[in-house]
PDB file of N, CA and C in Angstrom:
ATOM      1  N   UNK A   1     112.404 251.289 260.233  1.00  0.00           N
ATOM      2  CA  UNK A   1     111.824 250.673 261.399  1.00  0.00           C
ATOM      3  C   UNK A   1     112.190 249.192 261.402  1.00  0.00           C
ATOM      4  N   UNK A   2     112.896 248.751 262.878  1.00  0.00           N
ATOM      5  CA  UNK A   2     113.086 246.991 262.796  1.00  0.00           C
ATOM      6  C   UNK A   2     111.805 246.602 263.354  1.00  0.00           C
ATOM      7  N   UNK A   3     111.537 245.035 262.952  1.00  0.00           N
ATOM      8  CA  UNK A   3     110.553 244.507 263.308  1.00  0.00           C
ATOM      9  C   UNK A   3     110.792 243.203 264.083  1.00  0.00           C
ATOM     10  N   UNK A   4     110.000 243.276 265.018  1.00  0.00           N
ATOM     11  CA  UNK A   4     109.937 241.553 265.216  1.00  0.00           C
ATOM     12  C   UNK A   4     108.592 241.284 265.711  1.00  0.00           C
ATOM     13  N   UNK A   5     108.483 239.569 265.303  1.00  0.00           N
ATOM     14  CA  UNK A   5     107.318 238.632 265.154  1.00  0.00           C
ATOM     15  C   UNK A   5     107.425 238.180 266.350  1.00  0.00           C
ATOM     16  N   UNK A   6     106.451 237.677 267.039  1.00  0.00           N
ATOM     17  CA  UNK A   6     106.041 236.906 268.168  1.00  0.00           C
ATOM     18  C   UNK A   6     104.888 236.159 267.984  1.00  0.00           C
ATOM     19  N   UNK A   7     104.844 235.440 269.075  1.00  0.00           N
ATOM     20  CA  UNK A   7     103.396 234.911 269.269  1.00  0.00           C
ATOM     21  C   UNK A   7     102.980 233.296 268.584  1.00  0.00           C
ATOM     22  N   UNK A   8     103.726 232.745 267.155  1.00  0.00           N
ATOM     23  CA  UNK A   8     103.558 231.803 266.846  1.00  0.00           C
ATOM     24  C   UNK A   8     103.532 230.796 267.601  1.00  0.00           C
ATOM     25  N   UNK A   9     102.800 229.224 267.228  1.00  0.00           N
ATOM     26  CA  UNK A   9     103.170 227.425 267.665  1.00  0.00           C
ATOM     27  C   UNK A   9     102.886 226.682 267.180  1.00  0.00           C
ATOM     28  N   UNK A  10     102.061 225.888 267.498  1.00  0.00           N
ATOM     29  CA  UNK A  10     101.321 224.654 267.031  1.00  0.00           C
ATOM     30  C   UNK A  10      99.746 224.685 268.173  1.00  0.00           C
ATOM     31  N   UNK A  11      99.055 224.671 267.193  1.00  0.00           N
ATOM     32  CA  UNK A  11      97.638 224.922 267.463  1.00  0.00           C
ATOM     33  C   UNK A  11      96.870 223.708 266.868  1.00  0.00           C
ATOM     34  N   UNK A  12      95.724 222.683 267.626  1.00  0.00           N
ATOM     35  CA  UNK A  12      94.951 222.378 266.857  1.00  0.00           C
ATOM     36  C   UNK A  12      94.038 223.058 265.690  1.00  0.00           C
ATOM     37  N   UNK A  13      93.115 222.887 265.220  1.00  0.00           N
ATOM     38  CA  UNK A  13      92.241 223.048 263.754  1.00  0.00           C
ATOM     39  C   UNK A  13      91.109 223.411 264.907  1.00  0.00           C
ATOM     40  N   UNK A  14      90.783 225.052 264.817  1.00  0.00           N
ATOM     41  CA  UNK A  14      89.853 225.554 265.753  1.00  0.00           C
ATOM     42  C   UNK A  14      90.365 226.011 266.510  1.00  0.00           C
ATOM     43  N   UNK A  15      91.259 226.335 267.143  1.00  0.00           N
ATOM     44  CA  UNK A  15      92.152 226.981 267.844  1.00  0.00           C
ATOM     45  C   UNK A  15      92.120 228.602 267.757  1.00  0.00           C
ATOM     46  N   UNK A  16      93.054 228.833 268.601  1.00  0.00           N
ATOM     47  CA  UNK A  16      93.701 230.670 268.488  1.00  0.00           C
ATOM     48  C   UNK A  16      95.030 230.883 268.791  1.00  0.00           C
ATOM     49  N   UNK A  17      95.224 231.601 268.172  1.00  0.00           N
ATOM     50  CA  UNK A  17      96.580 232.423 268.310  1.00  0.00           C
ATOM     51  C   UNK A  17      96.819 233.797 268.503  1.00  0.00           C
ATOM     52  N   UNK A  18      97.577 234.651 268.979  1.00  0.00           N
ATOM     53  CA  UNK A  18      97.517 235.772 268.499  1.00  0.00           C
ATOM     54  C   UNK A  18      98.873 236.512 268.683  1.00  0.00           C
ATOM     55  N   UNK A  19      99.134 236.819 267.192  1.00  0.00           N
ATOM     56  CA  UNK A  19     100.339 237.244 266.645  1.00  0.00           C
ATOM     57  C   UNK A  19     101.137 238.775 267.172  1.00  0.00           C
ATOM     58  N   UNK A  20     102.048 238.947 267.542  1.00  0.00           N
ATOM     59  CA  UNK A  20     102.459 240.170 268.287  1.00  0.00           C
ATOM     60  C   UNK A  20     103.709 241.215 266.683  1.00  0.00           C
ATOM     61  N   UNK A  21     103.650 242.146 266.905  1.00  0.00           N
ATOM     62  CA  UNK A  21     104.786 242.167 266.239  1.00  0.00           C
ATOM     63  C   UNK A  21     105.477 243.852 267.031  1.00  0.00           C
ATOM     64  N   UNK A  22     106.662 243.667 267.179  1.00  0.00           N
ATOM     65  CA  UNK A  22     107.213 245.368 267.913  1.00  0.00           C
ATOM     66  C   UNK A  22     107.868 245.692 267.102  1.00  0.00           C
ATOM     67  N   UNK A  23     107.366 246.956 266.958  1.00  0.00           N
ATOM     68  CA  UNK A  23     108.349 247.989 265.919  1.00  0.00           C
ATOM     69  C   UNK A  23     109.407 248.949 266.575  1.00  0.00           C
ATOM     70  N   UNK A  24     110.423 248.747 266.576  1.00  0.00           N
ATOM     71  CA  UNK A  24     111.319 249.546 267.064  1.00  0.00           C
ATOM     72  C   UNK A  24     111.796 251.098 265.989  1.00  0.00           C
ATOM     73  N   UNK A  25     111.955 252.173 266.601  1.00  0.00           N
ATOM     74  CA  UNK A  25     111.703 254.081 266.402  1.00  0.00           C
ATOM     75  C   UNK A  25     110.334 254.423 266.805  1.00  0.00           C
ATOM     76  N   UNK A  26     110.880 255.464 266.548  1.00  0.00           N
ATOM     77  CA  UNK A  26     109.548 256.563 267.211  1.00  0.00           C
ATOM     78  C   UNK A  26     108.473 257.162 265.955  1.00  0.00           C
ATOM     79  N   UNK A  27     109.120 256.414 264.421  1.00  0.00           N
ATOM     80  CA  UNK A  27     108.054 256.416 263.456  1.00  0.00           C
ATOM     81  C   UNK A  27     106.656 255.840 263.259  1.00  0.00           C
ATOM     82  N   UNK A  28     106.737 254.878 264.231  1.00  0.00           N
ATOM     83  CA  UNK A  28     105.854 253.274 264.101  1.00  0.00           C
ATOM     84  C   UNK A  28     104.543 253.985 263.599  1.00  0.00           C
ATOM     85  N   UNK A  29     103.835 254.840 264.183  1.00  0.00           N
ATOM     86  CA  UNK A  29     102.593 255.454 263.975  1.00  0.00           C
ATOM     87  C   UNK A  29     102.667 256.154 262.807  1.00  0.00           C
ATOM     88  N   UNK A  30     103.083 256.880 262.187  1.00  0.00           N
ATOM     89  CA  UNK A  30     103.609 256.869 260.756  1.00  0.00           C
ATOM     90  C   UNK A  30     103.274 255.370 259.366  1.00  0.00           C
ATOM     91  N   UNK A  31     103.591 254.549 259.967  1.00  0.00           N
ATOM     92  CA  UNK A  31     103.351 253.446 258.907  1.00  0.00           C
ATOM     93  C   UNK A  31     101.960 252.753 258.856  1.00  0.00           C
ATOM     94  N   UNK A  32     102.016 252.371 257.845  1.00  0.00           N
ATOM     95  CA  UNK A  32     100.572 251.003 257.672  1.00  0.00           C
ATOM     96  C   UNK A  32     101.373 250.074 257.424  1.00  0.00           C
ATOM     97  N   UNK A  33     100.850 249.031 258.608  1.00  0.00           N
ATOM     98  CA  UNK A  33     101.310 248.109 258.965  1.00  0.00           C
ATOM     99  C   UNK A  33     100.515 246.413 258.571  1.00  0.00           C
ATOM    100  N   UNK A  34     100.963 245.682 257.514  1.00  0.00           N
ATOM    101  CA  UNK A  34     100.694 244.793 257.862  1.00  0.00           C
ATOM    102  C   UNK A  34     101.258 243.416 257.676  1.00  0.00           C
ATOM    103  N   UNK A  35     100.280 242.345 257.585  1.00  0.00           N
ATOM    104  CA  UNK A  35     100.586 240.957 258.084  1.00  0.00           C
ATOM    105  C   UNK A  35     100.602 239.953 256.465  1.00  0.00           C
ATOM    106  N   UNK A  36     101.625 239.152 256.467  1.00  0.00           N
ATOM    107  CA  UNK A  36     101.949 238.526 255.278  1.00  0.00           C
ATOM    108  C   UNK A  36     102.138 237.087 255.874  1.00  0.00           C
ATOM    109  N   UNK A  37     102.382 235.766 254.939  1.00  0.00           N
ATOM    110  CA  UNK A  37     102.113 234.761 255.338  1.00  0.00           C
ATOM    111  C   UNK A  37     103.167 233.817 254.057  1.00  0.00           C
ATOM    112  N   UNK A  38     103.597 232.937 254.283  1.00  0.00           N
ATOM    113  CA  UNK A  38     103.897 232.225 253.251  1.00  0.00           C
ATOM    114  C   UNK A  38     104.282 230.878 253.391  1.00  0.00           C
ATOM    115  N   UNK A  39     103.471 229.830 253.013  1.00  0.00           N
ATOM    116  CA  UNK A  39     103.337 228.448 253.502  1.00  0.00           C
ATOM    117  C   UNK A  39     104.648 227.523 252.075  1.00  0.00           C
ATOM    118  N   UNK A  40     105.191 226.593 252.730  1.00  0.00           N
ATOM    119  CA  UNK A  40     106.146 225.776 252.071  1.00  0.00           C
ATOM    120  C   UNK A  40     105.529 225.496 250.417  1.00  0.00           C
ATOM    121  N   UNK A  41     106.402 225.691 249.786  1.00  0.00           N
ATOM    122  CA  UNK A  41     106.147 225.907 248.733  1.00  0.00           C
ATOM    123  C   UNK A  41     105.494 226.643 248.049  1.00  0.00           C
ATOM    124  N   UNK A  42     104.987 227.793 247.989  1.00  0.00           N
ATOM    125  CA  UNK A  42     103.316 228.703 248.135  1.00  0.00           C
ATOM    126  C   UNK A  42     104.269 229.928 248.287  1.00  0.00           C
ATOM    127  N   UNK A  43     103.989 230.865 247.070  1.00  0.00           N
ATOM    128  CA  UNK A  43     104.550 232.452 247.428  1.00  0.00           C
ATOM    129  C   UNK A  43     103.792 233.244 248.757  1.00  0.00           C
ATOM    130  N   UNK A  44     104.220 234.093 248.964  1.00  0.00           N
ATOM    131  CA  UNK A  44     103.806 234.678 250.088  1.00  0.00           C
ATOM    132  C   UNK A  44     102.535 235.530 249.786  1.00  0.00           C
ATOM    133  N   UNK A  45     101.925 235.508 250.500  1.00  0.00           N
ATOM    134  CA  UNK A  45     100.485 235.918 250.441  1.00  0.00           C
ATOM    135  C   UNK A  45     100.252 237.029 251.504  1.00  0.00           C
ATOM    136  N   UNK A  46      99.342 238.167 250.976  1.00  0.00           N
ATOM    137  CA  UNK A  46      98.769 239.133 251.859  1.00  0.00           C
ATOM    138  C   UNK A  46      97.652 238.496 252.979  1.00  0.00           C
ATOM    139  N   UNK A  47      97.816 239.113 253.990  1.00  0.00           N
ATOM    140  CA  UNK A  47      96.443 238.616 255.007  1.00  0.00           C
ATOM    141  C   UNK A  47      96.145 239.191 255.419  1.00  0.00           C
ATOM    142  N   UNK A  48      96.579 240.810 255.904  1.00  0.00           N
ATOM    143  CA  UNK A  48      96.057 242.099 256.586  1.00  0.00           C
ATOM    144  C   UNK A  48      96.302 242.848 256.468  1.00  0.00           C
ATOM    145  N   UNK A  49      96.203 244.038 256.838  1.00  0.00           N
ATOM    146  CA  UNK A  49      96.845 245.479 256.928  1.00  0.00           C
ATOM    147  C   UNK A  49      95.649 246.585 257.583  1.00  0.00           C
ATOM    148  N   UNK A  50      96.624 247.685 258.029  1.00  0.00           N
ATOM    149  CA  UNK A  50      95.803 248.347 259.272  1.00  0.00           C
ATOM    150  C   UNK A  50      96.223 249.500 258.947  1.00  0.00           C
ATOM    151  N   UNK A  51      95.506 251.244 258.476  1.00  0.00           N
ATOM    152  CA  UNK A  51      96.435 251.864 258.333  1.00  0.00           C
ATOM    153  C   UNK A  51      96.667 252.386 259.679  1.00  0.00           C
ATOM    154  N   UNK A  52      97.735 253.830 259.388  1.00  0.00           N
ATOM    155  CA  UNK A  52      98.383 254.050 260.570  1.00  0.00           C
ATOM    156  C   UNK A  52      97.441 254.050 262.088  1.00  0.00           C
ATOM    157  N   UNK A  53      96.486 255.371 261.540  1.00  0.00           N
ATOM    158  CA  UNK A  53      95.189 255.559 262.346  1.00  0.00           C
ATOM    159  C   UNK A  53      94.599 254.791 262.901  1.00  0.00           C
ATOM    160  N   UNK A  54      94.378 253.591 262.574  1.00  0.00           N
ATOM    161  CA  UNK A  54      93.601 252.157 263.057  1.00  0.00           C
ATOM    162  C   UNK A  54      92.182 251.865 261.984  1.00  0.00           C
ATOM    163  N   UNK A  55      91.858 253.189 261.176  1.00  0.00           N
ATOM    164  CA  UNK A  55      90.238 253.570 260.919  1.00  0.00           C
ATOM    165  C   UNK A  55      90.322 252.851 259.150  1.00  0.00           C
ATOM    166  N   UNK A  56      91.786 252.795 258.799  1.00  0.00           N
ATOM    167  CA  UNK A  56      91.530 250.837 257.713  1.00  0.00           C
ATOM    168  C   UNK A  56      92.066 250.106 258.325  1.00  0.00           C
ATOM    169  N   UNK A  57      90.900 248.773 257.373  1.00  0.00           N
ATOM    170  CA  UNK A  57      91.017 247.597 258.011  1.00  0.00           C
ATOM    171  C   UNK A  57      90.816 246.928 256.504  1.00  0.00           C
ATOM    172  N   UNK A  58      92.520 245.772 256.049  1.00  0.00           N
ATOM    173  CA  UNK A  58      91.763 245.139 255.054  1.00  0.00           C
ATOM    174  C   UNK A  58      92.413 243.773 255.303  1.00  0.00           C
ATOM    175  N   UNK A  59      91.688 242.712 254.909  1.00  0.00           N
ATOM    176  CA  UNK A  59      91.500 241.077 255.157  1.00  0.00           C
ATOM    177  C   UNK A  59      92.128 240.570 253.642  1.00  0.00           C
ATOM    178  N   UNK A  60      92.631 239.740 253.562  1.00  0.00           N
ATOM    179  CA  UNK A  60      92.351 238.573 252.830  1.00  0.00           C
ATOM    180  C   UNK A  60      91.050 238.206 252.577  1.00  0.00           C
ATOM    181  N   UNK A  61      90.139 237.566 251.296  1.00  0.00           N
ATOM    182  CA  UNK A  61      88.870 236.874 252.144  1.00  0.00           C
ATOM    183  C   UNK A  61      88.917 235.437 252.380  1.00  0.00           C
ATOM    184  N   UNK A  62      90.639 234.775 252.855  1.00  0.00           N
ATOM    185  CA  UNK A  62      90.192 233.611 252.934  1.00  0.00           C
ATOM    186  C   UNK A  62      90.289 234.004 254.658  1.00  0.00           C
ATOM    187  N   UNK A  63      90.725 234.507 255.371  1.00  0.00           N
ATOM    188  CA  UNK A  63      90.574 234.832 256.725  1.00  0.00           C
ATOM    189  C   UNK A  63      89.699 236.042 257.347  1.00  0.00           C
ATOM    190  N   UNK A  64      89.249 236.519 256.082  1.00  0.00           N
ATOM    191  CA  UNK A  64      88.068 237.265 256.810  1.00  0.00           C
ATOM    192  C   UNK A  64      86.986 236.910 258.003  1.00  0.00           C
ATOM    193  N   UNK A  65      86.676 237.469 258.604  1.00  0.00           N
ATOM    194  CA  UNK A  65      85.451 237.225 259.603  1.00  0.00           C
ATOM    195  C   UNK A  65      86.414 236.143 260.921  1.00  0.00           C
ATOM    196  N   UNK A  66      87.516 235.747 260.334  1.00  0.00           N
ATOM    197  CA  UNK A  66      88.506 234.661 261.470  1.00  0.00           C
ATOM    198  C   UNK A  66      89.554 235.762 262.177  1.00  0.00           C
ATOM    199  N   UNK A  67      90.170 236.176 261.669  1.00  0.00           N
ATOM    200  CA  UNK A  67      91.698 236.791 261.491  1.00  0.00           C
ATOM    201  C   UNK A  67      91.095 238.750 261.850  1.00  0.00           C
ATOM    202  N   UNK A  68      91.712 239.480 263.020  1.00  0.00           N
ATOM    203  CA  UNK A  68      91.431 240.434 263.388  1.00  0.00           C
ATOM    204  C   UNK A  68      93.178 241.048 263.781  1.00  0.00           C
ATOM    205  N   UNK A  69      92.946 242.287 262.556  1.00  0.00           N
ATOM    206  CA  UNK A  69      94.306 243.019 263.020  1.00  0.00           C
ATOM    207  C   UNK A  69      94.038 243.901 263.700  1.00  0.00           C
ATOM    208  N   UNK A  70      95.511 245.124 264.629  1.00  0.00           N
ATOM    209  CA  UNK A  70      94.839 246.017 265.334  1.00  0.00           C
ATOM    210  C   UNK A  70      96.427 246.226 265.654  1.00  0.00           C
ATOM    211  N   UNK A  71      96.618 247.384 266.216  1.00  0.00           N
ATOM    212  CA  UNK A  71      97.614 248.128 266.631  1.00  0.00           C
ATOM    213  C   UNK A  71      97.335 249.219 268.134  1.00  0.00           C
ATOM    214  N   UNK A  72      98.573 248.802 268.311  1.00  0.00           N
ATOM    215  CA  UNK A  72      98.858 249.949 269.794  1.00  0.00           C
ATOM    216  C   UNK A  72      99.765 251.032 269.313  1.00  0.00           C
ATOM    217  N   UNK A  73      99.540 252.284 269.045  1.00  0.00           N
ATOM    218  CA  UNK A  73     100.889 252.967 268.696  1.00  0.00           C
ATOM    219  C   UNK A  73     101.689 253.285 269.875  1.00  0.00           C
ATOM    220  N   UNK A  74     100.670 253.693 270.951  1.00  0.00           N
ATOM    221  CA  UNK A  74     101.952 253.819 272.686  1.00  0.00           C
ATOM    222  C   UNK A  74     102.876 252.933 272.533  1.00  0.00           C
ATOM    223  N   UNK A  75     102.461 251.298 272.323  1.00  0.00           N
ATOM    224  CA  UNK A  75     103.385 251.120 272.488  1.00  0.00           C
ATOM    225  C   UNK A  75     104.014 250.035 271.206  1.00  0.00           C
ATOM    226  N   UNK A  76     104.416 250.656 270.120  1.00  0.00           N
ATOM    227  CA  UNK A  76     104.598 250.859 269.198  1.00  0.00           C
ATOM    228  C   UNK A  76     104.357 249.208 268.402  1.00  0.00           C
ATOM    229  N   UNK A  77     103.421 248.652 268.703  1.00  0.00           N
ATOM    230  CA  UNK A  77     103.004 246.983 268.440  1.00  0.00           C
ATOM    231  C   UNK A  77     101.484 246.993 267.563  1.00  0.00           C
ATOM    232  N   UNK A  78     101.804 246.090 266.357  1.00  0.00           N
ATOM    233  CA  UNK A  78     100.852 245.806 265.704  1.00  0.00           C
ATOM    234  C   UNK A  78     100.501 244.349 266.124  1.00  0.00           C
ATOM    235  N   UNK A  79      98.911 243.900 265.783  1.00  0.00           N
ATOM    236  CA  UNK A  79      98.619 242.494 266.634  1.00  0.00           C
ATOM    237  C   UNK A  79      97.796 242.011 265.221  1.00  0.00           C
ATOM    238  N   UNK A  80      97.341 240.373 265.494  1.00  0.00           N
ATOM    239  CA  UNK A  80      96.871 239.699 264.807  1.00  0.00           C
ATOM    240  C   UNK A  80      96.221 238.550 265.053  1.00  0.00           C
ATOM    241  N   UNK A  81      95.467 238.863 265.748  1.00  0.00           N
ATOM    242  CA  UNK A  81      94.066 238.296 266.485  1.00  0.00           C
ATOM    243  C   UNK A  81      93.749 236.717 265.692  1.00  0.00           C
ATOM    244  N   UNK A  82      94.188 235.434 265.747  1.00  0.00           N
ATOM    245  CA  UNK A  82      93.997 234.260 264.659  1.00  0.00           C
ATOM    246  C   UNK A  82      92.867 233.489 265.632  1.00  0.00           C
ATOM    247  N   UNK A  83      91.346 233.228 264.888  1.00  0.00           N
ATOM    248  CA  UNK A  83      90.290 232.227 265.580  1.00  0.00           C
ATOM    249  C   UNK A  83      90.486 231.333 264.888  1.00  0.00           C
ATOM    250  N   UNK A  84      89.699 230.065 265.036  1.00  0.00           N
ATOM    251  CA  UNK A  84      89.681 229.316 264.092  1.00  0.00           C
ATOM    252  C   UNK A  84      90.455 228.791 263.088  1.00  0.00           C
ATOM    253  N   UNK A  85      91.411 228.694 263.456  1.00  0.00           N
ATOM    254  CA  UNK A  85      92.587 228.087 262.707  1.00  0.00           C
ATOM    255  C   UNK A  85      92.045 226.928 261.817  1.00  0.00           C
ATOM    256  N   UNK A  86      92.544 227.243 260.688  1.00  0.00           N
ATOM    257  CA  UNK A  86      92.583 225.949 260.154  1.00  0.00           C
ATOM    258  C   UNK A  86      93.607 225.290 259.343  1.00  0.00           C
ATOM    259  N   UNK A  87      94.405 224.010 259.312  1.00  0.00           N
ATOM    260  CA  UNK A  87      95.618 223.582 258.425  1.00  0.00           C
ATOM    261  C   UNK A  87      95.843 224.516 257.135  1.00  0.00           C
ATOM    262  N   UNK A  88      95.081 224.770 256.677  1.00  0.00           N
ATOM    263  CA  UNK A  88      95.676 225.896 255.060  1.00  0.00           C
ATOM    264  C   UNK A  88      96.222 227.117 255.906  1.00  0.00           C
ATOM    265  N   UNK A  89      96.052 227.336 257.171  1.00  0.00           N
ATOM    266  CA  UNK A  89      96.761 228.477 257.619  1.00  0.00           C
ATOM    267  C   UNK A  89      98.127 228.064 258.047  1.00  0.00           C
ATOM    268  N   UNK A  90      98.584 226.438 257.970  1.00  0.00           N
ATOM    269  CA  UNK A  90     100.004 226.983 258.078  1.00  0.00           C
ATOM    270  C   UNK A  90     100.645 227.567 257.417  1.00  0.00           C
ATOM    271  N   UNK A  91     102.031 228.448 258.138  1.00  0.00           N
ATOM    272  CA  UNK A  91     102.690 229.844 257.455  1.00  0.00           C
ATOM    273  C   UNK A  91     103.695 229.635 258.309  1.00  0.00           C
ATOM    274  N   UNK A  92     104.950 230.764 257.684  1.00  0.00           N
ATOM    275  CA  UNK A  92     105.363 231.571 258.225  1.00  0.00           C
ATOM    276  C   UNK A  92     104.597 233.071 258.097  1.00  0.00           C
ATOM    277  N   UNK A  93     104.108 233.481 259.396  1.00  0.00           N
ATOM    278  CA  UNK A  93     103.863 234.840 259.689  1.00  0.00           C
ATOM    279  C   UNK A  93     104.904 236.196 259.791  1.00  0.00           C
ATOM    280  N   UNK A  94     104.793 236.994 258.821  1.00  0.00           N
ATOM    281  CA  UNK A  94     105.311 238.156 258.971  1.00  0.00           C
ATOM    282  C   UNK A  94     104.770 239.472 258.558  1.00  0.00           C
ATOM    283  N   UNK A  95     104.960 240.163 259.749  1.00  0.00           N
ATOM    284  CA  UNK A  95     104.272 241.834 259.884  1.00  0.00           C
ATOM    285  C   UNK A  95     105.693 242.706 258.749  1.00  0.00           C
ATOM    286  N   UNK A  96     105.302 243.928 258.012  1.00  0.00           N
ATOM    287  CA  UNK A  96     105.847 244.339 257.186  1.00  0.00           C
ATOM    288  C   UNK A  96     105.320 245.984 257.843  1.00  0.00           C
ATOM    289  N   UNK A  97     106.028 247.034 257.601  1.00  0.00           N
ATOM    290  CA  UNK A  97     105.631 248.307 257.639  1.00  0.00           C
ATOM    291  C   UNK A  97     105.115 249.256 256.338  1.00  0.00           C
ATOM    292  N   UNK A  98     104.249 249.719 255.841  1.00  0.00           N
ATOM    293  CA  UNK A  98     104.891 251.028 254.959  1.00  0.00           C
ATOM    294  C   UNK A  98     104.344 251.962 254.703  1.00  0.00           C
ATOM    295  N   UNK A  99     104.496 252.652 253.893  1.00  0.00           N
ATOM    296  CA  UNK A  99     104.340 254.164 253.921  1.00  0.00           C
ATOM    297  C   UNK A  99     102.791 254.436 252.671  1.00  0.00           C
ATOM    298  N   UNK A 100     103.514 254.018 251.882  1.00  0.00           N
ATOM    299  CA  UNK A 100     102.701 254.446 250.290  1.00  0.00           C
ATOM    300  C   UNK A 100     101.875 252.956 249.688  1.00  0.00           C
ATOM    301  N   UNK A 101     101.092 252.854 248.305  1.00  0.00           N
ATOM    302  CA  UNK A 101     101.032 251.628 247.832  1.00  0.00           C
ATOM    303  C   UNK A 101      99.928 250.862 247.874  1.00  0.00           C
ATOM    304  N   UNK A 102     100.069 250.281 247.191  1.00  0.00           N
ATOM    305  CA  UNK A 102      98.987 249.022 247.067  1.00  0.00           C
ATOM    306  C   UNK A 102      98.490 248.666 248.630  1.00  0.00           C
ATOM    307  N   UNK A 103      98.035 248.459 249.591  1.00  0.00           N
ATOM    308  CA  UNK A 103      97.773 247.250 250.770  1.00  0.00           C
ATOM    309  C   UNK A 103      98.266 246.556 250.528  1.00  0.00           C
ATOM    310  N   UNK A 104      97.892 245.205 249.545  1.00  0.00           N
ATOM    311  CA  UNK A 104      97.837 244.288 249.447  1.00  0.00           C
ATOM    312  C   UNK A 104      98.844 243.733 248.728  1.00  0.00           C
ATOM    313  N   UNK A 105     100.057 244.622 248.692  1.00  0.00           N
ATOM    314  CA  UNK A 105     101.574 244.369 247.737  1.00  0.00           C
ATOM    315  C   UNK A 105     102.491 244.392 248.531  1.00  0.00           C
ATOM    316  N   UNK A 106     103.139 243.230 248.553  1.00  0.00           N
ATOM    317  CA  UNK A 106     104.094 243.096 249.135  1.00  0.00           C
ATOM    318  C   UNK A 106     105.633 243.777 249.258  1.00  0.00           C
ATOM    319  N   UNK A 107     105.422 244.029 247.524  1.00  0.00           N
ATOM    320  CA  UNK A 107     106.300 244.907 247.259  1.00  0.00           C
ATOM    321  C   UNK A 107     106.426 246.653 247.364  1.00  0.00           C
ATOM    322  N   UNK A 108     105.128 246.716 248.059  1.00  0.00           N
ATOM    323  CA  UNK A 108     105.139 248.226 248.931  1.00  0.00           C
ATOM    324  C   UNK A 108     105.515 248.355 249.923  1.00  0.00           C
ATOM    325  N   UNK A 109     105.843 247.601 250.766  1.00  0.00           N
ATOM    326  CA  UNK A 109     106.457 247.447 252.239  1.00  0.00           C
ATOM    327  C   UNK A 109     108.243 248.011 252.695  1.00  0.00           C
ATOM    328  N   UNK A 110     107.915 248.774 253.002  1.00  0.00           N
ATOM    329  CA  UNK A 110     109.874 248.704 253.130  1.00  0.00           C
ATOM    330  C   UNK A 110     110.592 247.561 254.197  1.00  0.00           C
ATOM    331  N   UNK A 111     109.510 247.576 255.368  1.00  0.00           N
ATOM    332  CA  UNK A 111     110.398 246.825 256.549  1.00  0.00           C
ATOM    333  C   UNK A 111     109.747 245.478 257.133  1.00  0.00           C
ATOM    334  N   UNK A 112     110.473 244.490 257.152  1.00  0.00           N
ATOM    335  CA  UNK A 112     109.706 243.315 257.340  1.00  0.00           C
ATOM    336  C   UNK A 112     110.862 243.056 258.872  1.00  0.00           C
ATOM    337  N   UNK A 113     109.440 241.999 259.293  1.00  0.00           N
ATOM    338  CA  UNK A 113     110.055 241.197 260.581  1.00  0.00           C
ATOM    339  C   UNK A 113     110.634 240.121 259.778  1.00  0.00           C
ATOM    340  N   UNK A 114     111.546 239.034 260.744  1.00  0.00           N
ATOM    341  CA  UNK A 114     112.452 237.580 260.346  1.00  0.00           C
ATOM    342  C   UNK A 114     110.925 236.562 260.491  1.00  0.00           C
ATOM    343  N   UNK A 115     109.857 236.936 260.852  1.00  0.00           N
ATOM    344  CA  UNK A 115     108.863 235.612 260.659  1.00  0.00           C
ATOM    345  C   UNK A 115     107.909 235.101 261.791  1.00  0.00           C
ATOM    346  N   UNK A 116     107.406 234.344 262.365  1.00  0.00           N
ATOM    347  CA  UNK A 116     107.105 233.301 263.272  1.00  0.00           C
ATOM    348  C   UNK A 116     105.996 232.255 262.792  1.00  0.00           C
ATOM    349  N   UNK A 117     106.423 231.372 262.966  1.00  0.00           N
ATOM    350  CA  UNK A 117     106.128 229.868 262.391  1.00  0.00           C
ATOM    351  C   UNK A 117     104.856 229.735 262.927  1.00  0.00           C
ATOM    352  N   UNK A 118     103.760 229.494 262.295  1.00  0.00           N
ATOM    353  CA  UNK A 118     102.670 228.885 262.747  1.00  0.00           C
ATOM    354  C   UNK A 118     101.673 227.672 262.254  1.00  0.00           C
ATOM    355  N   UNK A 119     101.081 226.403 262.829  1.00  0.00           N
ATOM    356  CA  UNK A 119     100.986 225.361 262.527  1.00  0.00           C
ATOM    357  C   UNK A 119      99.857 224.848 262.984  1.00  0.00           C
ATOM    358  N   UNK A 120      99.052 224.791 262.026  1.00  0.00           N
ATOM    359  CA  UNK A 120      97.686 224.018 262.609  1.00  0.00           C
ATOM    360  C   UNK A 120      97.838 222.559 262.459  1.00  0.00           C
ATOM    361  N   UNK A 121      97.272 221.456 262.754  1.00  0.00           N
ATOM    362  CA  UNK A 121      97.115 220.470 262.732  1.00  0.00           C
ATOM    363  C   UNK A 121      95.412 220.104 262.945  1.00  0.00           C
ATOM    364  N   UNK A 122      95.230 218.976 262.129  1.00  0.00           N
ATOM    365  CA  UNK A 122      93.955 218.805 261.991  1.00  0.00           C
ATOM    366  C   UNK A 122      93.499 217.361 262.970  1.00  0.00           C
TER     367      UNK A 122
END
């Protein structure tokens, strides 16, 4: 499955965003899908995941209760609902697909999007 990111900018501190990502085949509903992050200098970090069904839901807890994932399988797009932004959330944002695994491992993912930049300012 290819991926791509949408939705990133530059947001004040309190702000919203909300992250798009399209999965291209007719597998998309098949995968658990989620959202990874990785700020300059700083390995990349888990922040969501949704399984296929919609019926898991798991957070980070530094964006818990802020940060809401969710998926359309019609039309084959996972989302990423960002409130409250705050500067430690700058990232690059990227949605990942997969099958098996940890959630919260990056290295379970087979298919990643190229990214989208996102930037709080305080």
């Amino acid at each position: 499955v290819q991926l791509v990111e949408s939705g990133g900018g530059s947001v004040l501190a309190g702000g919203s965003l909300r992250l798009s990502c399209a999965a291209s085949g007719r597998t998309f509903s098949s995968y658990r899908m989620g959202w990874f992050r990785q700020a300059p200098g700083k390995e990349r970090e888990f922040v969501a995941a949704i399984s296929w069904n919609n019926v898991d839901l798991y957070y980070a807890d530094s964006v818990k209760g802020r940060f809401t994932i969710s998926r359309d399988n019609a039309k084959n797009t996972v989302f990423l609902q960002m409130n409250s932004l705050k500067p430690e959330d700058t990232a690059v944002y990227y949605c990942a697909a997969g099958r098996s695994g940890a959630v919260r491992v990056g290295a379970m993912y087979d298919s990643w999007g190229q990214g989208t930049q996102v930037t709080v300012s305080s």
